[in-house]
Protein backbone atom coordinates (compact mmCIF):
# COMPACT_ATOMS: atom_id res chain seq x y z
CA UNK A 1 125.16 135.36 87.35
CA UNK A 2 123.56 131.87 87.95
CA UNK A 3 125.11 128.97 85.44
CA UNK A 4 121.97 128.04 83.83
CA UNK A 5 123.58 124.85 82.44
CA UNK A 6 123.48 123.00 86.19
CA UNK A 7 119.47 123.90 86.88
CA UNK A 8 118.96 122.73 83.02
CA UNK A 9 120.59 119.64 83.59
CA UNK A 10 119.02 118.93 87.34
CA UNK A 11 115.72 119.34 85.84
CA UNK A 12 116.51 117.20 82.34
CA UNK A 13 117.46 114.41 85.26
CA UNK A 14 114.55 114.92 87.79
CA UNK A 15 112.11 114.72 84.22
CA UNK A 16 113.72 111.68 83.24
CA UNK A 17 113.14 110.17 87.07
CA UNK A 18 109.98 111.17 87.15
CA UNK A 19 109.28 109.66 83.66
CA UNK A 20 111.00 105.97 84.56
CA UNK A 21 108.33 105.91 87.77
CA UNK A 22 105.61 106.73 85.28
CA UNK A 23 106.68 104.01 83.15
CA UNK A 24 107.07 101.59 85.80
CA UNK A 25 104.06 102.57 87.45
CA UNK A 26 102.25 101.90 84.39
CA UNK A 27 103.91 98.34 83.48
CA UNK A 28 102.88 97.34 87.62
CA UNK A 29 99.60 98.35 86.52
CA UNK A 30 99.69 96.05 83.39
CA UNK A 31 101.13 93.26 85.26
CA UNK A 32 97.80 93.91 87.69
CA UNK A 33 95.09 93.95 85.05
CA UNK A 34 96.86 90.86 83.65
CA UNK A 35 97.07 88.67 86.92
CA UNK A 36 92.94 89.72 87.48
CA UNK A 37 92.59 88.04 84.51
CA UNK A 38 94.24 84.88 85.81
CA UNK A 39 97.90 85.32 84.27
CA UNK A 40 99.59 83.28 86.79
CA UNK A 41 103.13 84.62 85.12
CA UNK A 42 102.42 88.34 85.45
CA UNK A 43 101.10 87.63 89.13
CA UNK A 44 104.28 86.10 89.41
CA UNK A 45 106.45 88.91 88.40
CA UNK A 46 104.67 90.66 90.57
CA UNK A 47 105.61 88.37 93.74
CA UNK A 48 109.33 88.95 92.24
CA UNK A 49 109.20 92.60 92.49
CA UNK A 50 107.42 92.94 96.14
CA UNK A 51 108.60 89.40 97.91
CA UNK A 52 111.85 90.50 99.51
CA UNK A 53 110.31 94.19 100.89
CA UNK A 54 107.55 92.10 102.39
CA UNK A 55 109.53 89.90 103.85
CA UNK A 56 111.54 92.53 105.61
CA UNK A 57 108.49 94.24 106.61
CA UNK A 58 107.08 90.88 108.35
CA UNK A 59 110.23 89.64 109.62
CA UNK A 60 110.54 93.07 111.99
CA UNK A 61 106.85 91.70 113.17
CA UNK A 62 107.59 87.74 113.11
CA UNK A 63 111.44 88.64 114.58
CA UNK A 64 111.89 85.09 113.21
CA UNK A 65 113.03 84.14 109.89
CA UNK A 66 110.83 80.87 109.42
CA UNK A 67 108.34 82.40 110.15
CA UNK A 68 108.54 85.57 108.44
CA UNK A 69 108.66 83.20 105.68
CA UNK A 70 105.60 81.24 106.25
CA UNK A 71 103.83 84.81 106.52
CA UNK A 72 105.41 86.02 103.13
CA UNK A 73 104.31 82.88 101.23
CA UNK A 74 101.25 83.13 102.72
CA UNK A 75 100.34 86.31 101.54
CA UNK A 76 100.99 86.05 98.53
CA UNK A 77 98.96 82.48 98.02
CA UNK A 78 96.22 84.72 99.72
CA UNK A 79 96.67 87.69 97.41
CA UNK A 80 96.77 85.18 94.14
CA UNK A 81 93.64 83.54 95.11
CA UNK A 82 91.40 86.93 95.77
CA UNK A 83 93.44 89.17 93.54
CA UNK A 84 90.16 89.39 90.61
CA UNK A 85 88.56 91.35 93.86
CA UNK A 86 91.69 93.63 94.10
CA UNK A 87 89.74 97.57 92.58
CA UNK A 88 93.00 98.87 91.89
CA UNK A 89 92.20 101.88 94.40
CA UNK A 90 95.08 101.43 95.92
CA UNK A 91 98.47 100.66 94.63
CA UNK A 92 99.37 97.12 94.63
CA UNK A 93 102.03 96.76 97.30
CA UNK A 94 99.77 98.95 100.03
CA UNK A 95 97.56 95.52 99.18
CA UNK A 96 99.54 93.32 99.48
CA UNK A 97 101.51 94.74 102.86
CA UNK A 98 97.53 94.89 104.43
CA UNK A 99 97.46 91.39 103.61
CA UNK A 100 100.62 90.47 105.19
CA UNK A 101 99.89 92.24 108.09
CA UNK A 102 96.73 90.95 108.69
CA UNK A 103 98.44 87.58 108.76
CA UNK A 104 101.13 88.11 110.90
CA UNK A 105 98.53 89.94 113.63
CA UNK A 106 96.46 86.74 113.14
CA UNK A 107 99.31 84.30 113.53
CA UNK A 108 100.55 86.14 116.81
CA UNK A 109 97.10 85.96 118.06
CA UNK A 110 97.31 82.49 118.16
CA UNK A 111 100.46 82.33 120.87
CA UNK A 112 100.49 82.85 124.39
CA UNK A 113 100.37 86.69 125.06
CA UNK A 114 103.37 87.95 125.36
CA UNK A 115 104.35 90.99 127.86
CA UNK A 116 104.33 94.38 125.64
CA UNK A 117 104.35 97.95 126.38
CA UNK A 118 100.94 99.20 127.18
CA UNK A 119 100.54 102.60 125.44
CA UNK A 120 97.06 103.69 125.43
CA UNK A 121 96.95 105.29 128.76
CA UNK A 122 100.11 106.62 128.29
CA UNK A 123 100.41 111.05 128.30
CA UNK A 124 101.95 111.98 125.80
CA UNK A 125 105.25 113.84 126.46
CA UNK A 126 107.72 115.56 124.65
CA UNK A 127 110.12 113.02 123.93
CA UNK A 128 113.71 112.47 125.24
CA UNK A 129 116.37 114.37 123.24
CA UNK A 130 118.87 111.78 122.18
CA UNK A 131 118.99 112.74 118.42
CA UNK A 132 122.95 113.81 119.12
CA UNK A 133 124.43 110.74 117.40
CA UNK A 134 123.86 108.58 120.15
CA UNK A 135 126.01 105.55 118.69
CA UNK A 136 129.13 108.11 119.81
CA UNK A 137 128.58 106.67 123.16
CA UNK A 138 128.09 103.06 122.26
CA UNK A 139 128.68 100.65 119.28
CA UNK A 140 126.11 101.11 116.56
CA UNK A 141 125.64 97.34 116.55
CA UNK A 142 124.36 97.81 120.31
CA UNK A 143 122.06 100.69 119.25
CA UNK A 144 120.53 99.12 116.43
CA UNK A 145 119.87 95.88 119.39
CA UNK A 146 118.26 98.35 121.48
CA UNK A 147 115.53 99.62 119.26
CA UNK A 148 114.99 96.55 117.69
CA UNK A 149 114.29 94.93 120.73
CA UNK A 150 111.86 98.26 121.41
CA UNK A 151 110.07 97.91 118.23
CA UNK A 152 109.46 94.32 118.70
CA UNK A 153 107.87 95.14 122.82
CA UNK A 154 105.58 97.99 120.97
CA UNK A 155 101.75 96.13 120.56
CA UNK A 156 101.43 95.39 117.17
CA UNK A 157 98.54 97.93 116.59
CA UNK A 158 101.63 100.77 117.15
CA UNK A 159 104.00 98.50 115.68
CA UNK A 160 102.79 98.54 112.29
CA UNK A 161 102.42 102.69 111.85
CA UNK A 162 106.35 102.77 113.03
CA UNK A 163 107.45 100.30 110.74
CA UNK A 164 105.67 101.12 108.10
CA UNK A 165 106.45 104.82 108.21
CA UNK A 166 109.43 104.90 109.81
CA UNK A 167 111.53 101.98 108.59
CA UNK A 168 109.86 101.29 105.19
CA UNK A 169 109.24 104.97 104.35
CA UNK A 170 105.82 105.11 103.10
CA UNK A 171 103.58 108.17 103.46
CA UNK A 172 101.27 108.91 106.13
CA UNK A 173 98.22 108.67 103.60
CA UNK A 174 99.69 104.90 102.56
CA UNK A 175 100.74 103.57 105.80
CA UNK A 176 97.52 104.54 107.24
CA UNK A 177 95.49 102.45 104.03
CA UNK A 178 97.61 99.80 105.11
CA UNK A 179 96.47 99.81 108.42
CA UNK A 180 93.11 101.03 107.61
CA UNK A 181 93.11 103.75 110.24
CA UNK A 182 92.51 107.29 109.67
CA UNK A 183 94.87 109.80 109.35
CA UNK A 184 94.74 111.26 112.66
CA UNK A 185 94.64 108.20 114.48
CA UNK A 186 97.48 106.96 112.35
CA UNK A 187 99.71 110.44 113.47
CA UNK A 188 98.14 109.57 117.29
CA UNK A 189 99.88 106.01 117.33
CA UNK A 190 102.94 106.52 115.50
CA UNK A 191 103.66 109.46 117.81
CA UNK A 192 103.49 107.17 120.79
CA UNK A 193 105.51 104.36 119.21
CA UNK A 194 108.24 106.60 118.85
CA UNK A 195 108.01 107.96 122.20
CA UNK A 196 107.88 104.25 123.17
CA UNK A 197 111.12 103.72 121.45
CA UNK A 198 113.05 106.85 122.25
CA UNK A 199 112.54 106.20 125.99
CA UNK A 200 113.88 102.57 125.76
CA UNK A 201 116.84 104.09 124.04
CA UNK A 202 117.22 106.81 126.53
CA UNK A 203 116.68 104.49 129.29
CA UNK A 204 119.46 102.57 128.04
CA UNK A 205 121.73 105.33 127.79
CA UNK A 206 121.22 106.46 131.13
CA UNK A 207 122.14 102.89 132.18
CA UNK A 208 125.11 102.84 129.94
CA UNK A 209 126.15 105.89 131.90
CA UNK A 210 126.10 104.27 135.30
């Protein structure tokens, strides 16, 4: 027989979980109402609470810590000055990633064009199987150069769906918001970053072979 005590005390402990992300939920929406109002202090808990995941989210775009910073500081002067115009249909930090986004695409658009993976025209393969622990072959430190380097030649339009779903973990309905794309079209690009970025880690394998 099944020792109720365990399943009692799992679900007494997923409850409580799902009751502190209610309750946080709801003070992020207080802070919200209270920074549309003009409460510079709640706006700037706010920055407190999202500044660093930002930052790491822009600095895989930027690739450049200065700048990554400029971007980050920007956003949020951006969000502070339009935030009585934010509906609240969205959470706050799929905003406020939009935002920063939108900057760093803007910023980059500025610079000399740089060569990038051209992915449009691409068919769409299965992709390489290299899911078997690859860093057995070579230092982790080496693999974790490789697909950086692989995320940073993706175009930022297929950038942004892998990093955002991929690295930062959000769902597909957010990180499509964010990148105000549909669903589908969302699924279409991520699916070719990754293929993007499995085949510069499988080409590099192969090489390592040699």
């Amino acid at each position: 027989m099944t020792d109720p005590l365990p399943r009692a005390l799992g679900a007494k402990r997923d409850a409580k979980l799902r009751s502190m992300g209610g309750r946080a939920a709801g003070v992020e929406a207080t802070l919200v109402d209270r920074a549309r109002s003009g409460d510079r202090l709640a706006f700037e808990e706010l920055v407190r609470r999202h500044a660093d995941r930002l930052y790491a989210v822009i600095l895989r775009f930027t690739a450049d810590d200065d700048e990554a910073q400029e971007v980050t500081q920007e956003t949020f002067l951006r969000a502070w000055r339009s935030i009585g115009n934010f509906e609240g249909r969205s959470r706050f930090f799929t905003w406020i990633y939009r935002i920063g986004i939108n900057e760093a695409k803007r910023r980059a658009a500025r610079r000399a064009p740089e060569p990038v993976l051209s992915l449009d025209d691409e068919p769409v393969p299965e992709a390489p199987d290299w899911s078997e622990a690859p860093q057995t072959r070579f230092e982790q430190s080496e693999l974790r150069e490789v697909l950086e380097r692989a995320v940073r030649a993706l175009p930022v339009e297929y950038r942004a769906p892998l990093i955002l779903r991929d690295v930062e973990g959000l769902s597909t309905a957010e990180a499509a918001e964010v990148v105000e794309l549909g669903e589908a079209a969302f699924k279409s690009r991520l699916h070719r970053a990754r293929l993007a970025v499995r085949r510069a880690v499988d080409e590099h394998l192969a090489g390592a072979k040699r």
